[in-house]
C-alpha atoms as a PDB file:
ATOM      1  CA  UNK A   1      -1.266 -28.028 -30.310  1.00  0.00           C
ATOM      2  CA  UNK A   2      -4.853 -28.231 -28.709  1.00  0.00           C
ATOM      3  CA  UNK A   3      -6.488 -24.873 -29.794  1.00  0.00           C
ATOM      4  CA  UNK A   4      -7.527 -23.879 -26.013  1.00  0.00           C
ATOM      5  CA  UNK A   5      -6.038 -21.522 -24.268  1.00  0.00           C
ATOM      6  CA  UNK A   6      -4.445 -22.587 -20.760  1.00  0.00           C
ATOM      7  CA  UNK A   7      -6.077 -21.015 -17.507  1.00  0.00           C
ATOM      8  CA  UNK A   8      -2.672 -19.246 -17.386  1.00  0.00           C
ATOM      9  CA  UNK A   9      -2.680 -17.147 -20.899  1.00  0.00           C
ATOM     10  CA  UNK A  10      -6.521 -16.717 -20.319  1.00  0.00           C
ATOM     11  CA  UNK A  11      -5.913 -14.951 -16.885  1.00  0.00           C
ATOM     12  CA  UNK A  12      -2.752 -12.815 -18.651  1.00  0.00           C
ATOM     13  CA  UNK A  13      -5.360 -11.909 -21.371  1.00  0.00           C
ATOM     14  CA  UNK A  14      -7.828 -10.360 -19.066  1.00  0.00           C
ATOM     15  CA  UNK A  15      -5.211  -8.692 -16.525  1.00  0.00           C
ATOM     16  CA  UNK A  16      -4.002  -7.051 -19.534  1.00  0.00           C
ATOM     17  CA  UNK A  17      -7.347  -6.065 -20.515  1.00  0.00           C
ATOM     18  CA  UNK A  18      -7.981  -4.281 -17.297  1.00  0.00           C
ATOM     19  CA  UNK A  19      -4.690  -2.442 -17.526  1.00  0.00           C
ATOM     20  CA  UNK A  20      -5.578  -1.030 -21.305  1.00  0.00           C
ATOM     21  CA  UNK A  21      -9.038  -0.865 -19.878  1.00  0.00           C
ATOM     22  CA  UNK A  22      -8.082   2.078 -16.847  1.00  0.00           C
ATOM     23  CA  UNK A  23      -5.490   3.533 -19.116  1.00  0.00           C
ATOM     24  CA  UNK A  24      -8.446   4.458 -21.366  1.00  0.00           C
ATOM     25  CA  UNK A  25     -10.162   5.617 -18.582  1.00  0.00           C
ATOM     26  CA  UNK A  26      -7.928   7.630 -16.487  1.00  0.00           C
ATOM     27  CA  UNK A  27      -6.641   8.591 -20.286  1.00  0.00           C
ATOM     28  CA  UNK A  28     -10.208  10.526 -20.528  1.00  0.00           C
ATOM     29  CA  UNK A  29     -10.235  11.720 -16.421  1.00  0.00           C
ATOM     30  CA  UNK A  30      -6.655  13.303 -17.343  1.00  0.00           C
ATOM     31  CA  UNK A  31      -8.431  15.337 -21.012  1.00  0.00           C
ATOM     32  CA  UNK A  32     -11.531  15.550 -19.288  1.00  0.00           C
ATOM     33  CA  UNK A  33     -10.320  17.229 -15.983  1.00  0.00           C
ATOM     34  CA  UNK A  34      -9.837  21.137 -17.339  1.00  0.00           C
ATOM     35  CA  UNK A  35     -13.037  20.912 -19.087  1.00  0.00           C
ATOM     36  CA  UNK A  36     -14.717  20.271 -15.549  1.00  0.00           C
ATOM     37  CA  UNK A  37     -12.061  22.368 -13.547  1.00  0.00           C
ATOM     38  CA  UNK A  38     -12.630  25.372 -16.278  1.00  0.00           C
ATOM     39  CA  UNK A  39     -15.172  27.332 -14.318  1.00  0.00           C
ATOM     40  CA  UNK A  40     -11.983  27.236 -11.107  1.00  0.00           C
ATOM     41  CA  UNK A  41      -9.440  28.343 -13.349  1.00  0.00           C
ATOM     42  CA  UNK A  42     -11.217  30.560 -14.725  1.00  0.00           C
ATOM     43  CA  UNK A  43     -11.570  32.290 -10.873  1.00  0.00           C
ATOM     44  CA  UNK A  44      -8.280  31.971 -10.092  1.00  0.00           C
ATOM     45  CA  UNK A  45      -7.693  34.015 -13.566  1.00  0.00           C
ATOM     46  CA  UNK A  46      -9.904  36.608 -12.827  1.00  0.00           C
ATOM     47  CA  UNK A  47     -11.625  36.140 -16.080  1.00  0.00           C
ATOM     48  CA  UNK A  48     -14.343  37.818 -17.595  1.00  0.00           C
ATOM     49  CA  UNK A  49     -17.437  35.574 -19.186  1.00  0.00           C
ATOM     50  CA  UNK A  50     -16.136  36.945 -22.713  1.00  0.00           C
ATOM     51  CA  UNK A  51     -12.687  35.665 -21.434  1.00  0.00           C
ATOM     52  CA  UNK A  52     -13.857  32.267 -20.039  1.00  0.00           C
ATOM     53  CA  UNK A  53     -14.910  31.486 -23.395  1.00  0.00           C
ATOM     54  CA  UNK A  54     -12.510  32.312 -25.839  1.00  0.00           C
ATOM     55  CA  UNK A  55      -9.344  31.618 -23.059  1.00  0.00           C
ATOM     56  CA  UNK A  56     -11.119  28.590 -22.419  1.00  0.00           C
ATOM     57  CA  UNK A  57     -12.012  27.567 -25.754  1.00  0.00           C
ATOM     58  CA  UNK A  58      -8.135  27.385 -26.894  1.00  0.00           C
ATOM     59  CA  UNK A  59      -7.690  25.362 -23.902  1.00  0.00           C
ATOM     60  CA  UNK A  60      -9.881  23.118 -25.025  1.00  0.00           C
ATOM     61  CA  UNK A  61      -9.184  23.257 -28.741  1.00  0.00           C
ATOM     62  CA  UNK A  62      -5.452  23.275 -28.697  1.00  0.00           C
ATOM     63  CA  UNK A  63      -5.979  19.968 -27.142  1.00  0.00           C
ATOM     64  CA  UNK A  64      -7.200  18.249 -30.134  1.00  0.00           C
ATOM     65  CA  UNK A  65      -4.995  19.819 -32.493  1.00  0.00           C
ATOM     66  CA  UNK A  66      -1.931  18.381 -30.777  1.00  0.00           C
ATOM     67  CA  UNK A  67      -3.866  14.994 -30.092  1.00  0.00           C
ATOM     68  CA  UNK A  68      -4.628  14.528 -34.296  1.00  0.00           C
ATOM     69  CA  UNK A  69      -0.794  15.469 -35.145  1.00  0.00           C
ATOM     70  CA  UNK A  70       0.488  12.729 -32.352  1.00  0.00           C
ATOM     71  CA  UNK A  71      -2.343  10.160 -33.482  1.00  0.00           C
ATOM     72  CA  UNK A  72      -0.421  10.783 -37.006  1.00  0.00           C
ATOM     73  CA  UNK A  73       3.526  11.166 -36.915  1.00  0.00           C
ATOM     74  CA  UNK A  74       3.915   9.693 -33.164  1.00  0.00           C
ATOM     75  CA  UNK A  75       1.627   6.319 -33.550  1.00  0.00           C
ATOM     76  CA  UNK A  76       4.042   4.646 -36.737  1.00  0.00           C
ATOM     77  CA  UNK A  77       6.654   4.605 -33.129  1.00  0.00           C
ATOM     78  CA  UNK A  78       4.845   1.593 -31.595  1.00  0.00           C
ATOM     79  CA  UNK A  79       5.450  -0.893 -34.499  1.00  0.00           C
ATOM     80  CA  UNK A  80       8.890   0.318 -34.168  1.00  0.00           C
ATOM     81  CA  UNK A  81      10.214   0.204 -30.200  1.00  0.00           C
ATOM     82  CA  UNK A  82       6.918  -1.764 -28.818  1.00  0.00           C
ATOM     83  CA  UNK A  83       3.449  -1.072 -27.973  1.00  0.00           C
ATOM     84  CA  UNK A  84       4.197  -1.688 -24.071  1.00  0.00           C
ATOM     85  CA  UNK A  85       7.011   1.614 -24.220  1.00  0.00           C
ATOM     86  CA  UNK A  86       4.475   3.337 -25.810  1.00  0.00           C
ATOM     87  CA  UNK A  87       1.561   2.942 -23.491  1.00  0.00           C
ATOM     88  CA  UNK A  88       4.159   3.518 -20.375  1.00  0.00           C
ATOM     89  CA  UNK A  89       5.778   6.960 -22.124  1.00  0.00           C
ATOM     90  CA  UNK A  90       2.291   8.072 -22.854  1.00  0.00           C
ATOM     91  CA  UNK A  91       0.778   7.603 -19.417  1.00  0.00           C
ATOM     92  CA  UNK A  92       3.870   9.250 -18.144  1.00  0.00           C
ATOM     93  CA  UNK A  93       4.160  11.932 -20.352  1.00  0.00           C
ATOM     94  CA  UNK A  94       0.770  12.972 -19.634  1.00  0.00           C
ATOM     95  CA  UNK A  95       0.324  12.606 -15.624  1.00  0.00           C
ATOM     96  CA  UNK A  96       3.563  14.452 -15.361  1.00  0.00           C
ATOM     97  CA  UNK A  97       1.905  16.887 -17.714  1.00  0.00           C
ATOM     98  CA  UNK A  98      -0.500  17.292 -15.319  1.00  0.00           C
ATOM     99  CA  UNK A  99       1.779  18.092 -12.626  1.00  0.00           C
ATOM    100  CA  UNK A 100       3.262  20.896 -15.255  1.00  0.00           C
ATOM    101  CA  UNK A 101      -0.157  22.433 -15.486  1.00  0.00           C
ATOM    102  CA  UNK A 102      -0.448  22.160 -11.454  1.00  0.00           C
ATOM    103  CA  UNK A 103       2.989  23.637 -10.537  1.00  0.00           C
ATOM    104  CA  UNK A 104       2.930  26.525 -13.186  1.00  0.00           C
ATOM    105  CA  UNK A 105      -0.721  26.534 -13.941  1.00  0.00           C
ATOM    106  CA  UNK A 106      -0.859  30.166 -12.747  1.00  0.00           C
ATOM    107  CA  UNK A 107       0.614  31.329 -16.325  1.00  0.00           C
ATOM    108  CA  UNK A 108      -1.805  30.809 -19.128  1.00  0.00           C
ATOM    109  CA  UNK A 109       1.119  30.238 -21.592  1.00  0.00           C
ATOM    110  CA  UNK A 110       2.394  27.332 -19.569  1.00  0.00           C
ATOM    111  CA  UNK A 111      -1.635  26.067 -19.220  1.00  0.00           C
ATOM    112  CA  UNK A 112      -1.289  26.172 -23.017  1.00  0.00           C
ATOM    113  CA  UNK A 113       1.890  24.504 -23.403  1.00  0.00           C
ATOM    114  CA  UNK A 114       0.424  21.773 -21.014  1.00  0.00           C
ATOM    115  CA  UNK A 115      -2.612  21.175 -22.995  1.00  0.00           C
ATOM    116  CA  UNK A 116      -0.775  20.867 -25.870  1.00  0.00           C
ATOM    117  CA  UNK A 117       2.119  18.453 -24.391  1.00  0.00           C
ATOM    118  CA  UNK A 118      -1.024  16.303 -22.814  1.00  0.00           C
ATOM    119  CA  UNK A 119      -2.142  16.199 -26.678  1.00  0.00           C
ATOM    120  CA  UNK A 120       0.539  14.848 -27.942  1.00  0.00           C
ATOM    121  CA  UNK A 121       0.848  12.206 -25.283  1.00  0.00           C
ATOM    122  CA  UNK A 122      -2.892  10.977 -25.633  1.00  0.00           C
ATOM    123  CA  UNK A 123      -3.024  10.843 -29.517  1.00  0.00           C
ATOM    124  CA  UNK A 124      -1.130   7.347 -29.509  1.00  0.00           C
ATOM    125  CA  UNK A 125      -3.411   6.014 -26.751  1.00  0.00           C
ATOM    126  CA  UNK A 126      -6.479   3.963 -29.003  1.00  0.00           C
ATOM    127  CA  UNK A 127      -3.752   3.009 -31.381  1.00  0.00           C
ATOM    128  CA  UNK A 128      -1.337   1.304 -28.785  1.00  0.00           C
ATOM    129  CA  UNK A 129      -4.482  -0.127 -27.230  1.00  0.00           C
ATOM    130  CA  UNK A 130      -5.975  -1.473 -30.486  1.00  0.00           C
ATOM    131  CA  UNK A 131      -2.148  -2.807 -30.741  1.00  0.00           C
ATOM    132  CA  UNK A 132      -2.164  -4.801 -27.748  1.00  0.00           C
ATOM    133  CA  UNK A 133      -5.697  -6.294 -28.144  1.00  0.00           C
ATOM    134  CA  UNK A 134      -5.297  -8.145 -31.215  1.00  0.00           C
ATOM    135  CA  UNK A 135      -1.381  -9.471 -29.887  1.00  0.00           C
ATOM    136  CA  UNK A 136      -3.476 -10.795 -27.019  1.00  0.00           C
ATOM    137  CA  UNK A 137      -6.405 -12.001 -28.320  1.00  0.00           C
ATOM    138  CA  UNK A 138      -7.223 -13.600 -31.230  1.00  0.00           C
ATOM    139  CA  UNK A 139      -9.873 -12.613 -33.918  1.00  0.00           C
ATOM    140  CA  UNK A 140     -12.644 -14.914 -32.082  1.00  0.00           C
ATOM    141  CA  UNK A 141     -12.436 -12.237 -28.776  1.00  0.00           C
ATOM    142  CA  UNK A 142     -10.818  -9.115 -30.318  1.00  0.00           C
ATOM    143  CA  UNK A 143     -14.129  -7.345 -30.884  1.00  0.00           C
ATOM    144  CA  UNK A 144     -15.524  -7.916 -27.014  1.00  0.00           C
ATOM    145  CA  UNK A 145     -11.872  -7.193 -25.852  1.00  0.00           C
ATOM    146  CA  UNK A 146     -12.006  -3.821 -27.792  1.00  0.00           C
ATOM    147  CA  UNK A 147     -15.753  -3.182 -27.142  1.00  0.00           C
ATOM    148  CA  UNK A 148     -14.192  -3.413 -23.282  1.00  0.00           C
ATOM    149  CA  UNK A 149     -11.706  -1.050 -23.462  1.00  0.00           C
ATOM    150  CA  UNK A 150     -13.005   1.725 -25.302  1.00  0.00           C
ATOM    151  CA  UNK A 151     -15.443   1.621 -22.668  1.00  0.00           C
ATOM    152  CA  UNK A 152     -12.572   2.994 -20.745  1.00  0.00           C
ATOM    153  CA  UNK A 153     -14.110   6.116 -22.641  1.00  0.00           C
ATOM    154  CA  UNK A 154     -17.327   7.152 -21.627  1.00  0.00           C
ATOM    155  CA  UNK A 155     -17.010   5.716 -18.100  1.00  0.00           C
ATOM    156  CA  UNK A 156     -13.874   8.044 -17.600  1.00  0.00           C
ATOM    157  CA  UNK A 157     -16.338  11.155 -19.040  1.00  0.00           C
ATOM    158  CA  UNK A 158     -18.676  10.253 -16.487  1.00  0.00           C
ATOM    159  CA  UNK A 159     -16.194   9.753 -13.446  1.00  0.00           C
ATOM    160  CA  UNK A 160     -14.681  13.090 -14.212  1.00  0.00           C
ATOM    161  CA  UNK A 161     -16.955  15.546 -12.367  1.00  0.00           C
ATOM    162  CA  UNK A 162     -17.210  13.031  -9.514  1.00  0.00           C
ATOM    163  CA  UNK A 163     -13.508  13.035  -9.012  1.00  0.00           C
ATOM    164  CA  UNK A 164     -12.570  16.651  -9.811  1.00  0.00           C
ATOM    165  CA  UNK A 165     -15.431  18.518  -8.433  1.00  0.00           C
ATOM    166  CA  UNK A 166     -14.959  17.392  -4.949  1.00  0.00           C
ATOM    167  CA  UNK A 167     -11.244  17.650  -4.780  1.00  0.00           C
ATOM    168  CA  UNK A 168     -11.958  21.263  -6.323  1.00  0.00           C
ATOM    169  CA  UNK A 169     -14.074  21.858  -3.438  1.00  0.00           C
ATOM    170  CA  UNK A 170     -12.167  20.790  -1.096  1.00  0.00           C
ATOM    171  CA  UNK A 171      -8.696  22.131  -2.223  1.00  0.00           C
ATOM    172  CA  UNK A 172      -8.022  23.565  -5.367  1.00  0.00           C
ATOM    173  CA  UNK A 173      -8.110  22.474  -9.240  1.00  0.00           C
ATOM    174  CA  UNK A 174      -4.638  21.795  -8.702  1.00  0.00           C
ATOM    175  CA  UNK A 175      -5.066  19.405  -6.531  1.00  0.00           C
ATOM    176  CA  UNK A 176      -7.626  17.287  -8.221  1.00  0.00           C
ATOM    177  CA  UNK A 177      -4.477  17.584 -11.459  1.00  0.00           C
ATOM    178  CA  UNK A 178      -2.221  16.299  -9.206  1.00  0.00           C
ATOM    179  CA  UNK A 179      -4.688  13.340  -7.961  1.00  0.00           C
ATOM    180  CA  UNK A 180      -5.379  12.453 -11.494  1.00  0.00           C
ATOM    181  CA  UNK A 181      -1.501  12.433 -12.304  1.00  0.00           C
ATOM    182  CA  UNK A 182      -0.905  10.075  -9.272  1.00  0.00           C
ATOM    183  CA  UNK A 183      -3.463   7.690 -10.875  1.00  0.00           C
ATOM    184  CA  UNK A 184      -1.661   7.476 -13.996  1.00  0.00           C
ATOM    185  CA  UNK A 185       2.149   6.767 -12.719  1.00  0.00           C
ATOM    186  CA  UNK A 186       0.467   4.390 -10.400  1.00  0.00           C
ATOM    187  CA  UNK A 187      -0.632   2.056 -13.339  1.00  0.00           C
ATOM    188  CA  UNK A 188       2.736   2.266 -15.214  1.00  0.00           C
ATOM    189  CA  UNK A 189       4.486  -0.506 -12.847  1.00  0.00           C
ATOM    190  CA  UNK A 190       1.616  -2.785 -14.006  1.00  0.00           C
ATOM    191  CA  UNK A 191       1.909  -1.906 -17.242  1.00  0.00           C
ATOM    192  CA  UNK A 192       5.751  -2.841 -17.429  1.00  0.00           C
ATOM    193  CA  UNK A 193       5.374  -5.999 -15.636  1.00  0.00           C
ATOM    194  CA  UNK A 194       2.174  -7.449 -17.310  1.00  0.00           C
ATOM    195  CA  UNK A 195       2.055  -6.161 -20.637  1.00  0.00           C
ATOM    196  CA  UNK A 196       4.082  -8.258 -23.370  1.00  0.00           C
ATOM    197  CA  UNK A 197       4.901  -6.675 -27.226  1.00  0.00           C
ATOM    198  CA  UNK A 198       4.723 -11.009 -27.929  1.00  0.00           C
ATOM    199  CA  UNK A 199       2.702 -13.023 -25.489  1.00  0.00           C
ATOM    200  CA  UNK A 200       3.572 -16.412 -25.306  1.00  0.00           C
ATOM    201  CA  UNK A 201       1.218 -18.933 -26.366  1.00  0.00           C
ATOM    202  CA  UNK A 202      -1.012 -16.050 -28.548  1.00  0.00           C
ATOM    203  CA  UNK A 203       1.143 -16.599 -31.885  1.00  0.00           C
ATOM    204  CA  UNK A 204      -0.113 -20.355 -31.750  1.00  0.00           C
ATOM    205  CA  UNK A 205      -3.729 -19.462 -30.747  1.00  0.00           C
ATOM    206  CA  UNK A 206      -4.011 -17.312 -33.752  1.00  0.00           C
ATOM    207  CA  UNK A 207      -2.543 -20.157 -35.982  1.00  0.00           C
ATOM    208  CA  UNK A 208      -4.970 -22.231 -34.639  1.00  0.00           C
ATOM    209  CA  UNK A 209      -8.146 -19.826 -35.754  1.00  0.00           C
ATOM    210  CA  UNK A 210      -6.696 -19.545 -39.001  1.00  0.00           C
ATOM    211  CA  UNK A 211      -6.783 -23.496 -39.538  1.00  0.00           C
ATOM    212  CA  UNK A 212     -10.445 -23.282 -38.296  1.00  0.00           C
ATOM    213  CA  UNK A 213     -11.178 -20.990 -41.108  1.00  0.00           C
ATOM    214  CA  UNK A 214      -9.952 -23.436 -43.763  1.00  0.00           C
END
């Protein structure tokens, strides 16, 4: 078989990229958002400065704990049901997270318990995305395919403030959560319809760069 690609897989390949692409993105908007909204919640608390820091703090810590035990014991689960479940649970897990911290957000235990869950749902994010790029692309674009979506990254750091500030100002920190959740369920339909665990025509493609090599 000719090693090109057909227009078709090549316009797959990058629809998929955009869709790992914004999950990486509105992935960071979703981790991002209480580290920009902590200043709000902290009002709506009544916190002290002393209290902003240390309450806020765990926030922010208890994030990463739950994120490094989910990037552990939960990522061996997309060799095992498919890396397109996997990115669909997580983005749903965490935007209705989200809408846990929104609804009950009012009770710092249930803040906690959402940082945590939101943890747990992100820590399989870079490993279902590094999953997908190299069963869609083969080793000749993998590196500018990955390059693009952990660009997903720092652009999401950077859109943070300039989605969640205003909103905050507006409305509420709330609101911005819910916002941010809405993003999220509103890529999942893409994500079931155009992501594939085996794309067609990529198993020969790969075949084809490892002739190349010999």
């Amino acid at each position: 078989m000719n090693s090109k690609q057909s227009p078709s897989l090549r316009k797959s390949q990058w629809i998929v990229l955009l869709i790992v692409f914004l999950s990486t993105l509105i992935g960071y908007i979703a981790r991002m958002s209480v580290s920009v909204a902590l200043k709000s919640i902290s009002q709506s608390f009544n916190w002290t400065t002393s209290e902003e820091g240390s309450l806020g703090g765990i926030l922010l810590g208890i994030f990463l704990v739950s994120y490094g035990i989910s990037n552990i014991f939960l990522s061996p689960f997309i060799d095992k049901i498919g890396a397109k479940k996997v990115l669909s649970i997580s983005i749903l897990s965490w935007s209705l997270t989200l809408v846990l911290a929104s609804i009950f957000g009012h009770l710092y235990p249930m803040l906690l318990l959402s940082r945590v869950l939101l943890g747990l749902s992100q820590g399989v994010l870079f490993p279902v995305a590094n999953k997908i790029t190299a069963s869609w692309f083969s080793e000749s674009k993998r590196a500018l395919a990955t390059t693009a979506f952990l660009s997903g990254g720092p652009i999401g750091s950077l859109l943070t403030p300039l989605i969640v500030v205003p909103i905050i100002v507006k409305s509420s920190w709330q609101v911005s959560f819910y916002f941010i959740s809405i993003l999220g369920i509103a890529l999942i339909p893409f994500v079931v319809y155009f992501i594939k665990d085996n794309p067609t025509g990529q198993k020969q493609q790969k075949k084809d760069d490892v002739y190349k090599r010999q």
